[in-house]
Structures are given as structure tokens and as C-alpha cells.
Protein backbone atom coordinates (compact mmCIF):
# COMPACT_ATOMS: atom_id res chain seq x y z
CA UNK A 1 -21.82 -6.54 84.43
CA UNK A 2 -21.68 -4.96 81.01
CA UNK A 3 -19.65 -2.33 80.12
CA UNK A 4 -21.30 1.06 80.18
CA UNK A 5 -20.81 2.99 76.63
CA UNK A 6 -18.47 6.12 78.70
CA UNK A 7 -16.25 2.95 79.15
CA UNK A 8 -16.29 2.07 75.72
CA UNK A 9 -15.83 5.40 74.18
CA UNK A 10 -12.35 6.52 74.22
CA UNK A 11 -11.64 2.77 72.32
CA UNK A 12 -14.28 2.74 70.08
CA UNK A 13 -13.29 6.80 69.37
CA UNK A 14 -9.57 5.25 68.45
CA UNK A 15 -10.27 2.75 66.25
CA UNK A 16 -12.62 4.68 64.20
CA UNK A 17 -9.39 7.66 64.00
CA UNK A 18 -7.14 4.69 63.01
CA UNK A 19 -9.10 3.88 60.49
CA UNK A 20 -9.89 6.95 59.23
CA UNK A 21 -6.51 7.53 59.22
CA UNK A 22 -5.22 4.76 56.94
CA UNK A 23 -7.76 5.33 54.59
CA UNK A 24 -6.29 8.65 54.22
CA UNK A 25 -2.77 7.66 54.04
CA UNK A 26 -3.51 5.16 51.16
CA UNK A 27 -2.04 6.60 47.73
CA UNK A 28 -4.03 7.09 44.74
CA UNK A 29 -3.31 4.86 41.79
CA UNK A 30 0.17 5.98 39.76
CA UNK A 31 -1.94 7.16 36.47
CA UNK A 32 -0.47 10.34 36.63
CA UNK A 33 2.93 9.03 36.59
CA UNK A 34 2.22 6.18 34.55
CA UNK A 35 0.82 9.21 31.64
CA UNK A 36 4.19 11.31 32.43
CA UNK A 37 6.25 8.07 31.65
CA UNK A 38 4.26 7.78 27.83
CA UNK A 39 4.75 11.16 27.76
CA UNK A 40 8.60 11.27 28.40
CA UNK A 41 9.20 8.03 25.79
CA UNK A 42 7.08 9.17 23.17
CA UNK A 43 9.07 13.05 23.53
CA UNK A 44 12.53 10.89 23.24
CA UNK A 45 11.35 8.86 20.15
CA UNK A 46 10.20 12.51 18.98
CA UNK A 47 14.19 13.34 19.43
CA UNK A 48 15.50 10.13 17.63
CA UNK A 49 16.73 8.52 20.64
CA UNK A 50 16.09 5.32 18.79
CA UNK A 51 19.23 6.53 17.03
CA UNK A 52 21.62 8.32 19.51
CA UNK A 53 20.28 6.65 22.67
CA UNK A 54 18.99 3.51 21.90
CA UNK A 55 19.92 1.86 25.29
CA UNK A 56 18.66 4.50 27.44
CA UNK A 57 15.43 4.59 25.45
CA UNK A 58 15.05 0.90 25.56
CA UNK A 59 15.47 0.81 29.02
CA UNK A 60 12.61 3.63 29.23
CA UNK A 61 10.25 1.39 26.83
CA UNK A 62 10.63 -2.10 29.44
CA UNK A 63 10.49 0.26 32.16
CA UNK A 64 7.24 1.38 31.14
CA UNK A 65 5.61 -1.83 30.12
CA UNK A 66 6.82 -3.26 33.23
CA UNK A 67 4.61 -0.44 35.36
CA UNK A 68 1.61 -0.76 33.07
CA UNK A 69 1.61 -4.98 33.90
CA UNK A 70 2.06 -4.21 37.49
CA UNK A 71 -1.01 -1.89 37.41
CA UNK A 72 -2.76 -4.54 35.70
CA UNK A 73 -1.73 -6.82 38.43
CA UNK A 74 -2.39 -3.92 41.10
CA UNK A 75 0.51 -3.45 42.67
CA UNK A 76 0.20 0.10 42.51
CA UNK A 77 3.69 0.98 44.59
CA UNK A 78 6.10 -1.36 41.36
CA UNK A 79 3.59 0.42 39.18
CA UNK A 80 4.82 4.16 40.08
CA UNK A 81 8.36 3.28 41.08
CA UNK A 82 8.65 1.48 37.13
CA UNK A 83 7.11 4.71 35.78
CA UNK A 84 9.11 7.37 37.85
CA UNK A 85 12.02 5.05 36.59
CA UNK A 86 10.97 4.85 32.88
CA UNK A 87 9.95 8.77 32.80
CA UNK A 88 13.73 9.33 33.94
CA UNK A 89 15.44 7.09 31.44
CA UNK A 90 13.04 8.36 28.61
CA UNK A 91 14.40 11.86 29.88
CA UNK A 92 18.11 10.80 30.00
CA UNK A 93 17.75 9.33 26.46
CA UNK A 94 15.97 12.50 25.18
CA UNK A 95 18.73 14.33 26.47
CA UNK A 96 21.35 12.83 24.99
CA UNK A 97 19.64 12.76 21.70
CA UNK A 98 19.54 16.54 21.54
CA UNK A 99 22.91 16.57 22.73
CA UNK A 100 23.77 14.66 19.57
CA UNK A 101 21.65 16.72 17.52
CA UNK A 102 23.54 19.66 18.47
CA UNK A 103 27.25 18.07 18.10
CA UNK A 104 26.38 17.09 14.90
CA UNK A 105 24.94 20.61 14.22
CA UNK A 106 28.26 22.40 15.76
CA UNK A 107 30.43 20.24 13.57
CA UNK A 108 28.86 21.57 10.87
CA UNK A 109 29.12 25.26 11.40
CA UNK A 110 32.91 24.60 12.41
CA UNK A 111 33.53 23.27 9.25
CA UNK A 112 31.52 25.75 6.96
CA UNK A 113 33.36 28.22 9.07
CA UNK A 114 36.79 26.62 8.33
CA UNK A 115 35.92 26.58 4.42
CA UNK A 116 34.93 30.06 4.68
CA UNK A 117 38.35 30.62 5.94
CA UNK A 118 40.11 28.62 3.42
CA UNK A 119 38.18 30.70 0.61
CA UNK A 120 38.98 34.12 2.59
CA UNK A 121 42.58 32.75 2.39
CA UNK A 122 42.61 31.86 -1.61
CA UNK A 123 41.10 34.81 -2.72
CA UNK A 124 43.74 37.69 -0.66
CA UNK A 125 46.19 39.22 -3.26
């Protein structure tokens, strides 16, 4: 006796769901987060991380390469984890930088305030 297609149905009606389903639950390739990562390096080397971060930065540039050779090999989940990774470490090092930047920039203005001072000082009767 074959089975009659009503008996088949409800099956034939899950597996097609299931696989519908996967195929929606799939992720699309990391490019977006692979182009955020460039971004974020190339906006720390903007910020001369290469000088006040260079470890953070260097981190960021392996990082990076690492994702881009696991999308090569297609291993798309290493490939978004190493960029998410890289963007934040290119991030970290272009904050850092700027902190630097403006140290540097405060010390400056502390001491042109302090000679301003010191003249103010000489020049009272």
C-alpha cells in the first residue's frame, strides 16, 4: 500500500519550513564589517597612532589581515569576529592617539601660560 499524499503532507510541509528556515538564518558575508575595520585603521594611522599607539594599532593591522585571509578561505564567522576585533583595536589606538595629541597640546598652553605669568611678574613695579 502506498502512502496517500494527505499522509505525506504535514512531513513534506516540515522539511520544506526547515529549510526555508536555515536558509534564512544563514548570515551574509562580513563585508560590511570587514570595510568598517579599513575604515577604523586607516582613521588611526590618520591620528598618528603609528606614533602614540603603535601596539594597539599593530594589533588592529594583523587583526585585519587575519579577517581578510579567512574570507579568502570562507570562513565567514573568523572573518567578522577578526574584523569586529581589528575595528575595536584600530578605535582604541585612535583614541589614545588623540589623547596624546591633546596632552601634548595642554602642556603647551600650561607652559605659555606659566611664562605669561613669569613676564606679568617681571614687569610689576
Amino acid at each position: 500500500m502506498r502512502p496517500s499524499f494527505a499522509q505525506i503532507r504535514f512531513p513534506l510541509l516540515a522539511a520544506v519550513l526547515a529549510s526555508a528556515l536555515c536558509s534564512c538564518a544563514s548570515l551574509p558575508p562580513p563585508t560590511g564589517e570587514l570595510a568598517s575595520a579599513r575604515q577604523a585603521v586607516t582613521r588611526a594611522e590618520d591620528a598618528d597612532a603609528d606614533q602614540y599607539a603603535p601596539q594597539e594599532l599593530g594589533t588592529a593591522r594583523t587583526e585585519l589581515s587575519q579577517a581578510q585571509a579567512a574570507m579568502s578561505g570562507g570562513n565567514q564567522d573568523e572573518a567578522r569576529r577578526l574584523s569586529l576585533s581589528a575595528a575595536a583595536d584600530a578605535d582604541l589606538a585612535y583614541a589614545r592617539s588623540r589623547e596624546a595629541l591633546a596632552t601634548a597640546e595642554l602642556n603647551q598652553r600650561r607652559a605659555e601660560v606659566e611664562e605669561l605669568r613669569r613676564r606679568l611678574q617681571e614687569a610689576q613695579p
